[in-house]
Protein backbone atom coordinates (compact mmCIF):
# COMPACT_ATOMS: atom_id res chain seq x y z
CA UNK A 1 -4.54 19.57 -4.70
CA UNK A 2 -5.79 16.24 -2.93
CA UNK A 3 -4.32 13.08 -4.08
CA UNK A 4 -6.44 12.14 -6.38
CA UNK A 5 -5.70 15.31 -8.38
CA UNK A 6 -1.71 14.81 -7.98
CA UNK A 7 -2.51 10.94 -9.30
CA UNK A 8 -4.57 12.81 -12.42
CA UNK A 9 -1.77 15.61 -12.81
CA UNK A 10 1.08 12.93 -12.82
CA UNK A 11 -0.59 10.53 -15.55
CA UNK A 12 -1.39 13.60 -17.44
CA UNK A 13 2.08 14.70 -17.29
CA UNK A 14 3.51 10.91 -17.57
CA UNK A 15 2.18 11.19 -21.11
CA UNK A 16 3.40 13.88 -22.15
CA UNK A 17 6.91 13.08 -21.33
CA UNK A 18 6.36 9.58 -23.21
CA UNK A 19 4.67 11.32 -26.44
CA UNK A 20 7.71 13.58 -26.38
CA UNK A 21 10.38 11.68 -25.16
CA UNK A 22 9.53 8.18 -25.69
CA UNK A 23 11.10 5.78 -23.70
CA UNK A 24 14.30 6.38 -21.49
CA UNK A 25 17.86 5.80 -23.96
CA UNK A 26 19.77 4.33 -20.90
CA UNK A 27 19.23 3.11 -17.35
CA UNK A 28 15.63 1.59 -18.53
CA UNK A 29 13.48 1.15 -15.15
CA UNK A 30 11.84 -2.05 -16.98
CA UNK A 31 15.16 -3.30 -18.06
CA UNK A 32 16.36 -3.40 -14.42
CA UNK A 33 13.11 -5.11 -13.66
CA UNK A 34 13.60 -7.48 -16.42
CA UNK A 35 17.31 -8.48 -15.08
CA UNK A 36 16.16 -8.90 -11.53
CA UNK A 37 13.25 -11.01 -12.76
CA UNK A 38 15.46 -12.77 -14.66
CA UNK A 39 17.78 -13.69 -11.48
CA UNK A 40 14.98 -14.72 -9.65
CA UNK A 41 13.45 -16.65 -11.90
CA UNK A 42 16.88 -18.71 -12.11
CA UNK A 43 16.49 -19.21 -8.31
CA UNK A 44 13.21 -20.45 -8.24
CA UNK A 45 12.45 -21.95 -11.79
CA UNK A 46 10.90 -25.51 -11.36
CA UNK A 47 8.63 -27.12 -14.30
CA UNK A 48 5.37 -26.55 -11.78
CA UNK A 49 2.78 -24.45 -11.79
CA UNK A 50 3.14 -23.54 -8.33
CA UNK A 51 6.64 -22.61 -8.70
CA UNK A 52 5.86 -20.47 -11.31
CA UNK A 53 2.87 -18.84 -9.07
CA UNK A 54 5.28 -17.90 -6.41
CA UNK A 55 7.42 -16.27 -8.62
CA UNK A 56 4.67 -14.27 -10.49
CA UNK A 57 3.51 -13.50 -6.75
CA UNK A 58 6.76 -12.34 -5.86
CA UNK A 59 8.08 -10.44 -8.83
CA UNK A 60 4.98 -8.24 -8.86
CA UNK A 61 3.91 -8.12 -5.07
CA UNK A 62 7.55 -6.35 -4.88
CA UNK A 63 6.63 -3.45 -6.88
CA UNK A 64 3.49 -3.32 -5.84
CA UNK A 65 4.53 -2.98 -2.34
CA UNK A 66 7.23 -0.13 -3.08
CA UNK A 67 4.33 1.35 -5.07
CA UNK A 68 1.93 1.53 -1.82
CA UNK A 69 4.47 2.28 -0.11
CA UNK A 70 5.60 5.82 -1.96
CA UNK A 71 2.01 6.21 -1.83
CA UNK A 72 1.58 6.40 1.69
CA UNK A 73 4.92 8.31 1.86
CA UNK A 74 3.14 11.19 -0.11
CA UNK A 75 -0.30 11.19 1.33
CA UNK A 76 -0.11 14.68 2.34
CA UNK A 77 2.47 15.91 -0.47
CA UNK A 78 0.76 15.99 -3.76
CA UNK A 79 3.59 17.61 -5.88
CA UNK A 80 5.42 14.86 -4.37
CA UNK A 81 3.10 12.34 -5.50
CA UNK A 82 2.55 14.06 -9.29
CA UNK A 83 6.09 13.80 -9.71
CA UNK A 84 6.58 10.30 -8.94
CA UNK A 85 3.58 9.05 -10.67
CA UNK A 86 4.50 10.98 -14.05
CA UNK A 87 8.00 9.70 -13.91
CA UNK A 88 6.23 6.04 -13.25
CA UNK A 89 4.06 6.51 -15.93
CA UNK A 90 6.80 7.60 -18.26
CA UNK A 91 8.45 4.79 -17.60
CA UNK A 92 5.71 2.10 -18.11
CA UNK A 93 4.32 3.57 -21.30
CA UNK A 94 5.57 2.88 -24.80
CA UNK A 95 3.24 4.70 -27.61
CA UNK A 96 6.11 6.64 -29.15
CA UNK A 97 8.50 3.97 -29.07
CA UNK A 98 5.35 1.75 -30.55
CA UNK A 99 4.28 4.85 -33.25
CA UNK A 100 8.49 5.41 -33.87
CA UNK A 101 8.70 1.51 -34.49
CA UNK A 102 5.68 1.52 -37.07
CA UNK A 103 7.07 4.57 -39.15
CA UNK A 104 10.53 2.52 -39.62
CA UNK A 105 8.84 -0.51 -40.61
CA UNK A 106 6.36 1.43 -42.87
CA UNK A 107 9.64 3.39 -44.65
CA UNK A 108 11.68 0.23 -45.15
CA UNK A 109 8.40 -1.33 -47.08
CA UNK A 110 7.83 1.98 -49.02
CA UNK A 111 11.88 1.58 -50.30
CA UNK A 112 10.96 -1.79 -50.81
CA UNK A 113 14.25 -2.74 -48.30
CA UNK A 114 12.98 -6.18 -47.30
CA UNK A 115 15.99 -7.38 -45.70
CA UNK A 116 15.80 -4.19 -43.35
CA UNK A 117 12.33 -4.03 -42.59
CA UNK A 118 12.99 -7.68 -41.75
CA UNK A 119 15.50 -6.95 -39.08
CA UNK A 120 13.57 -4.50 -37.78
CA UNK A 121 10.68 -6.66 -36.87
CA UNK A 122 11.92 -7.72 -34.04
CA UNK A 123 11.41 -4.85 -32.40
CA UNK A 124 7.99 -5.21 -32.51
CA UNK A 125 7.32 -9.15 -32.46
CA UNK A 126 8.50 -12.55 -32.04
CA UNK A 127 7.86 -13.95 -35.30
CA UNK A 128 10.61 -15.35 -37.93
CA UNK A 129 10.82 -12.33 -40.59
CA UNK A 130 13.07 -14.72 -42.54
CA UNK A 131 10.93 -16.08 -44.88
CA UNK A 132 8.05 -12.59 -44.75
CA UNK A 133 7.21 -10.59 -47.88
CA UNK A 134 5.67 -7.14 -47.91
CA UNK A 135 2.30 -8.10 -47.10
CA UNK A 136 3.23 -10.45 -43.88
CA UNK A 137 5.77 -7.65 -42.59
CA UNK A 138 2.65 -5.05 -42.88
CA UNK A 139 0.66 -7.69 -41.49
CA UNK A 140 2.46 -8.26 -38.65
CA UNK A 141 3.33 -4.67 -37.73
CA UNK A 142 -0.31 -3.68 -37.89
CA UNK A 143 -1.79 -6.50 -35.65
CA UNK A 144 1.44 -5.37 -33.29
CA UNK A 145 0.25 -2.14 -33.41
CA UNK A 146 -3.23 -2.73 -32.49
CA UNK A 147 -2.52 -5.22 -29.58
CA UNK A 148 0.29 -2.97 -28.39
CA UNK A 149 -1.87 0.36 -28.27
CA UNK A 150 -3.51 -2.03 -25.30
CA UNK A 151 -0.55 -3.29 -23.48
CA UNK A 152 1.57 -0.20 -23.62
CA UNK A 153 -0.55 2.41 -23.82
CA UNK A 154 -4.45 1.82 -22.87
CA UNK A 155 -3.54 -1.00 -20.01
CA UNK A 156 -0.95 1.02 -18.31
CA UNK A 157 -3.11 4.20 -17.90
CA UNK A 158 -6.50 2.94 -17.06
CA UNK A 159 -4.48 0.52 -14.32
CA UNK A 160 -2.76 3.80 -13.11
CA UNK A 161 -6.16 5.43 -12.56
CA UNK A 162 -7.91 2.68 -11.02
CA UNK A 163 -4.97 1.31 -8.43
CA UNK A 164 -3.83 4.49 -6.77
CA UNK A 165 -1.28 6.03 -9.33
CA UNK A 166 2.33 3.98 -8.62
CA UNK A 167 0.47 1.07 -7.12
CA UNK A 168 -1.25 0.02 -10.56
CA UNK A 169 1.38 1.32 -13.25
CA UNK A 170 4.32 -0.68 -11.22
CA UNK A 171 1.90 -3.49 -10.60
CA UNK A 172 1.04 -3.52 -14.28
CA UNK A 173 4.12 -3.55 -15.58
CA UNK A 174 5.76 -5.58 -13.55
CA UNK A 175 2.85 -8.37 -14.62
CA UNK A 176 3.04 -7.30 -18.32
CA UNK A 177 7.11 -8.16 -18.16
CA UNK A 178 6.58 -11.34 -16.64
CA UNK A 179 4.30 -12.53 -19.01
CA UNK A 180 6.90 -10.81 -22.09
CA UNK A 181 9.71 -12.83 -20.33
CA UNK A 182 8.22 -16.89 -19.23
CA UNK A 183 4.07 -16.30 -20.54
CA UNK A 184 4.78 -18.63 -23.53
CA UNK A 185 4.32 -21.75 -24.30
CA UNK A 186 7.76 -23.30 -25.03
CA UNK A 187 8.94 -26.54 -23.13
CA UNK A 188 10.77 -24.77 -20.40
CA UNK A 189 7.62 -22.34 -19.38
CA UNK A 190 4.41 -23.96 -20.20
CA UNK A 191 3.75 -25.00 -16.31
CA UNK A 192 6.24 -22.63 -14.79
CA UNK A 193 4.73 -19.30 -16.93
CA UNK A 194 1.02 -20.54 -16.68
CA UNK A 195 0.46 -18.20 -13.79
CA UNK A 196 2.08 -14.70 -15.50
CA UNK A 197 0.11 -15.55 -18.24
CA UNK A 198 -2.77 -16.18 -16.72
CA UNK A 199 -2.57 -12.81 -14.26
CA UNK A 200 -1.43 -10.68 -17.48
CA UNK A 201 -4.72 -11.81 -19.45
CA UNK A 202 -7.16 -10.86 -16.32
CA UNK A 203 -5.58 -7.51 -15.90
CA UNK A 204 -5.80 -6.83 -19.94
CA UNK A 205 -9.70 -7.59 -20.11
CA UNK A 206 -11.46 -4.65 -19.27
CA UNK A 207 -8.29 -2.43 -20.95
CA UNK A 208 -8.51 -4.41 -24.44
CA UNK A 209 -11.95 -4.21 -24.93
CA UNK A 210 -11.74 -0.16 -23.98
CA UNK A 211 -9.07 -0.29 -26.86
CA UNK A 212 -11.41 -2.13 -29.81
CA UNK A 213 -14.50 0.69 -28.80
CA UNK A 214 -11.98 3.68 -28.65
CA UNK A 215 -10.21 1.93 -32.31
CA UNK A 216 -13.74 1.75 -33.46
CA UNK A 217 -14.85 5.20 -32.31
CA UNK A 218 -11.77 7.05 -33.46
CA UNK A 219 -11.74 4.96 -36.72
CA UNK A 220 -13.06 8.21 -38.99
CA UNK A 221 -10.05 10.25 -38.07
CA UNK A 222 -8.03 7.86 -40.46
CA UNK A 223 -10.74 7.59 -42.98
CA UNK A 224 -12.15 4.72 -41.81
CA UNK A 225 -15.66 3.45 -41.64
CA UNK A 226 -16.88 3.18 -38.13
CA UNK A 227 -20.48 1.11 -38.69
CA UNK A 228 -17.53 -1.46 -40.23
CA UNK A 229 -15.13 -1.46 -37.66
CA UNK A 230 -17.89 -2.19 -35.64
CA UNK A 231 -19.60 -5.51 -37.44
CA UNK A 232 -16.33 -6.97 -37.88
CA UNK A 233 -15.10 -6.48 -34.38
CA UNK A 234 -18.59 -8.29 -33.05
CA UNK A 235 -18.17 -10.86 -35.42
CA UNK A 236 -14.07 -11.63 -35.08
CA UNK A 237 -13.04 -10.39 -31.91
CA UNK A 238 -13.68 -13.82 -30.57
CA UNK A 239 -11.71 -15.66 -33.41
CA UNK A 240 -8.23 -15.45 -31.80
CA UNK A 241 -7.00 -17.77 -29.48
CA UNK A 242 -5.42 -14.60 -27.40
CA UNK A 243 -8.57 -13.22 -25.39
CA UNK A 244 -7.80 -10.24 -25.49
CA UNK A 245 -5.24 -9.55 -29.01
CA UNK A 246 -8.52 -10.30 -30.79
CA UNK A 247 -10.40 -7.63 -29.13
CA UNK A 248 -7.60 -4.91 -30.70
CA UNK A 249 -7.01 -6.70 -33.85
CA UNK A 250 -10.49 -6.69 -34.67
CA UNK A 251 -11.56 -3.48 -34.06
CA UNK A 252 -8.13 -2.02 -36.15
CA UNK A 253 -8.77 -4.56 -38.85
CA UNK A 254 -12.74 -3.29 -39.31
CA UNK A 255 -11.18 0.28 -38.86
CA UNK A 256 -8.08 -0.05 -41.65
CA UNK A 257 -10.42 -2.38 -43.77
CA UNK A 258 -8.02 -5.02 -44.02
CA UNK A 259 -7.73 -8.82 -43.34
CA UNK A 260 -5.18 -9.57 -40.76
CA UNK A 261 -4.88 -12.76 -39.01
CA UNK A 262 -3.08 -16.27 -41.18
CA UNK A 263 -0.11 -18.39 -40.57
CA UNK A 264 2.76 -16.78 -38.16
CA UNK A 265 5.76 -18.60 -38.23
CA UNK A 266 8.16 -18.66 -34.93
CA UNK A 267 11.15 -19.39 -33.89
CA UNK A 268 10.73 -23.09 -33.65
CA UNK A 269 7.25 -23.61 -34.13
CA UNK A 270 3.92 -22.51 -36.33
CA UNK A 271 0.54 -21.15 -36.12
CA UNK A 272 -2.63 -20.63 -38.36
CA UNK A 273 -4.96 -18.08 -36.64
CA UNK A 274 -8.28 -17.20 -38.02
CA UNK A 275 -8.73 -14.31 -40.37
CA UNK A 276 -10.28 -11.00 -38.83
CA UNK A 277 -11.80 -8.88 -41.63
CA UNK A 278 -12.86 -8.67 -44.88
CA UNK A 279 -10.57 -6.59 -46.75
CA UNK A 280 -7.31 -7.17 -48.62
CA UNK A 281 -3.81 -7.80 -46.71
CA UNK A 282 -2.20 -4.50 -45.15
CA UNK A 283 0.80 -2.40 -46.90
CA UNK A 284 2.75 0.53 -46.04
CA UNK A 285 0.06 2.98 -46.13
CA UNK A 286 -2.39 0.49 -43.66
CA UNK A 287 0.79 0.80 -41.32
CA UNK A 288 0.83 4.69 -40.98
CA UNK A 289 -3.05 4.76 -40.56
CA UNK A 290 -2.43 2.21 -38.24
CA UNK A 291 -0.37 4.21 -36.25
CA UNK A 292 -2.09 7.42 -35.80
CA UNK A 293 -5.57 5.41 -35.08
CA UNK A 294 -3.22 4.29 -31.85
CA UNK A 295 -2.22 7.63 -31.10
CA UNK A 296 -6.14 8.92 -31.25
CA UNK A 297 -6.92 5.81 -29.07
CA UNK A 298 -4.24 6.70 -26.37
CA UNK A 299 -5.31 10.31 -26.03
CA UNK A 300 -8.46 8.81 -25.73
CA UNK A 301 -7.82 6.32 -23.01
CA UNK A 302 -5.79 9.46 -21.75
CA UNK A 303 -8.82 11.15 -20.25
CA UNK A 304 -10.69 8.55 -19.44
CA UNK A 305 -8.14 7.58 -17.08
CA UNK A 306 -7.59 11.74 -15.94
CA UNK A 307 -10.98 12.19 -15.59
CA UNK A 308 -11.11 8.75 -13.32
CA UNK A 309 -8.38 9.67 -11.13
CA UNK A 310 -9.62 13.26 -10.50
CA UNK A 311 -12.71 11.91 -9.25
CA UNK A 312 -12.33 8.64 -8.17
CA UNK A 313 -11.32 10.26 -4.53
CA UNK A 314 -13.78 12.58 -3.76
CA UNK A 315 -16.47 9.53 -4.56
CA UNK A 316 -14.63 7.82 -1.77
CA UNK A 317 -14.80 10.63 0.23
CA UNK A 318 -18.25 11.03 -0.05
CA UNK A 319 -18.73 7.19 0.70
CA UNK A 320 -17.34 7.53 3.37
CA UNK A 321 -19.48 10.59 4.85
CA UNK A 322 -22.38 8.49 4.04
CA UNK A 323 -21.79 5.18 5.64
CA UNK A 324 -19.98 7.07 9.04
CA UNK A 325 -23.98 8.54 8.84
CA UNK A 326 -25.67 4.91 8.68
CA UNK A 327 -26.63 3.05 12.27
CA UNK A 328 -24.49 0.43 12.40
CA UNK A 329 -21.65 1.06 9.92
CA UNK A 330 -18.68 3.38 11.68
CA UNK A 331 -15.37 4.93 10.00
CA UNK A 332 -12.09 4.65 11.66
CA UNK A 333 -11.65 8.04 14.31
CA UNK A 334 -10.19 10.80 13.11
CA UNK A 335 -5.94 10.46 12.37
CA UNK A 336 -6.50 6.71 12.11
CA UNK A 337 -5.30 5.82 8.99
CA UNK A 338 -7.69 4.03 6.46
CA UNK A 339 -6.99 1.25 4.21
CA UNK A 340 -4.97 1.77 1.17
CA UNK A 341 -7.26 0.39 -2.19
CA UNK A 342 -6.10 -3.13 -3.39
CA UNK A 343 -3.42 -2.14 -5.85
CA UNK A 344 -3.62 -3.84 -8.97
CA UNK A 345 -1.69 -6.23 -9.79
CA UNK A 346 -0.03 -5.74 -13.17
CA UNK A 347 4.33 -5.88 -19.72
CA UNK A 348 7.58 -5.81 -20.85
CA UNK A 349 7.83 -2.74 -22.58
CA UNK A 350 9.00 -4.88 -24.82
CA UNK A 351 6.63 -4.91 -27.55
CA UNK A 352 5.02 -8.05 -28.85
């Protein structure tokens, strides 16, 4: 098994412990990073951009360093390397926790236990339930659903495959939390967060727009009309002011046909977002649908980022072979050690 395989193995089996387990009970990973964020965020916090760069540069470079790191430390031990890259990717994923959230939200509307489903949306966003009815609550757990199947599940797996195994999925992460934690724009993180938020959009392009062609691909498996999903997410993707929300929104709202998008109300402040779809506002049953379209979409991303991984090294390899051939172009002798890939650089958990 070359590395590549162990980094295919170890996603593979990363998943599997998430779909079964979902998320740790105690002792978090993320949390930890969340705390020690927090501290050093409290050391360097100043209302500038730049302080707020060399804290996003420092809170991820950290993991992505112990990432490379273990990396190196298992170049020649691949069960080694499987094992630590499915217990990473354990950690960094959240579709059962995301799927587990939806079904509680989904019964409380279905008992029609507003004040309950109302508490519970915090796990999921940050709006103000206070003042939601049915329709808003479905609303909002749908549209978290959709733009969470990216961040939690798509995101982390195609970053895994891509940058090494631990060096993307900590990188990721780490990025992902940062911009969970000081991304928003209140008065305190507007200049100092610019920089997480900035780095967390750039590493979400290429995974969200994966997520609206996989929502609109797997949209039949919930009795949805793919040719739909399809106009509305070329036509509304672009709507939302997030750029890459709109690009899962879209494609669930085409795939559900239902309107999401309207006023969210926050703690402190408002918002009136553009409507994406044509249909009428989501209930119960849209959430459920919702929720297994994500699980078809992660499977989905699931191989894309196996298959990647399994290959991606013997490409290099091959690369390699070639340009040590070409006049001109040398490789490094023999027991020299070759560059690792740029890691990427990468949610809390939390949900959104």
């Amino acid at each position: 098994m070359d590395d590549g395989a162990a980094n295919a193995a170890g996603l593979a089996a990363g998943y599997a412990l998430d779909a079964i387990f979902g998320d740790p009970r105690r002792w978090h990973p993320v949390a930890g990073f969340g705390q020690a964020a927090g501290a050093l965020e409290r050391r360097l916090y100043q209302p500038r951009r730049t302080a707020g760069a060399g804290f996003a540069a420092l809170a991820v470079g950290v993991p992505v360093t112990l990432g490379v790191a273990a990396t190196v430390a298992t170049r020649r031990r691949p069960l080694a390397r499987a094992a630590l890259v499915a217990a990473a990717t354990w950690t960094v994923l959240g579709g059962r926790t995301l799927r587990r959230e939806a079904a509680t939200m989904s019964g409380a509307l279905r008992r029609a236990d507003l004040p309950a489903a109302r508490q519970r949306l915090g796990h999921l966003c940050g709006r103000d339930p206070s003042a939601l009815d049915e329709s808003e609550l479905a609303r909002a757990t749908v549209e978290s659903v959709a733009e969470n199947t990216s961040d939690a599940v798509v995101a982390p797996l195609i970053w895994g495959a891509v940058g090494g195994g631990l060096p993307g999925l900590l990188g990721y992460r780490a990025a992902n939390t940062l911009d969970a934690m000081v991304g928003h724009r209140s008065d305190r993180y507007v200049r100092f967060g610019a920089a997480a938020a900035r780095l967390d959009d750039l590493l979400n392009l290429v995974p969200s727009r994966l997520t609206g062609l996989l929502t609109i691909a797997a949209a039949p498996l919930v009795r949805g009309d793919r040719s739909r999903a399809w106009r509305i997410w070329r036509r509304d993707r672009a709507d939302h002011p997030s750029p890459n929300a709109g690009q899962c929104e879209a494609a669930m709202a085409g795939a559900l046909g239902v309107r999401l998008g309207g006023r969210n109300v926050y703690f402190g402040r408002a918002e009136v977002r553009p409507f994406l779809g044509d249909g009428p506002r989501p209930e119960a049953r849209h959430i459920d649908r919702a929720a297994r379209l994500s699980g078809a979409v992660g499977l989905a991303a699931l191989g894309i980022a196996v298959a990647y991984a399994a290959t991606g090294r013997p490409r290099r390899a091959a690369t390699r072979r070639l340009t040590g051939k070409l006049p001109g172009i040398g490789v490094p002798p023999r027991g020299r050690r070759c560059g690792i890939p740029e890691p990427a650089r990468a949610s809390a958990r939390r949900l959104r």
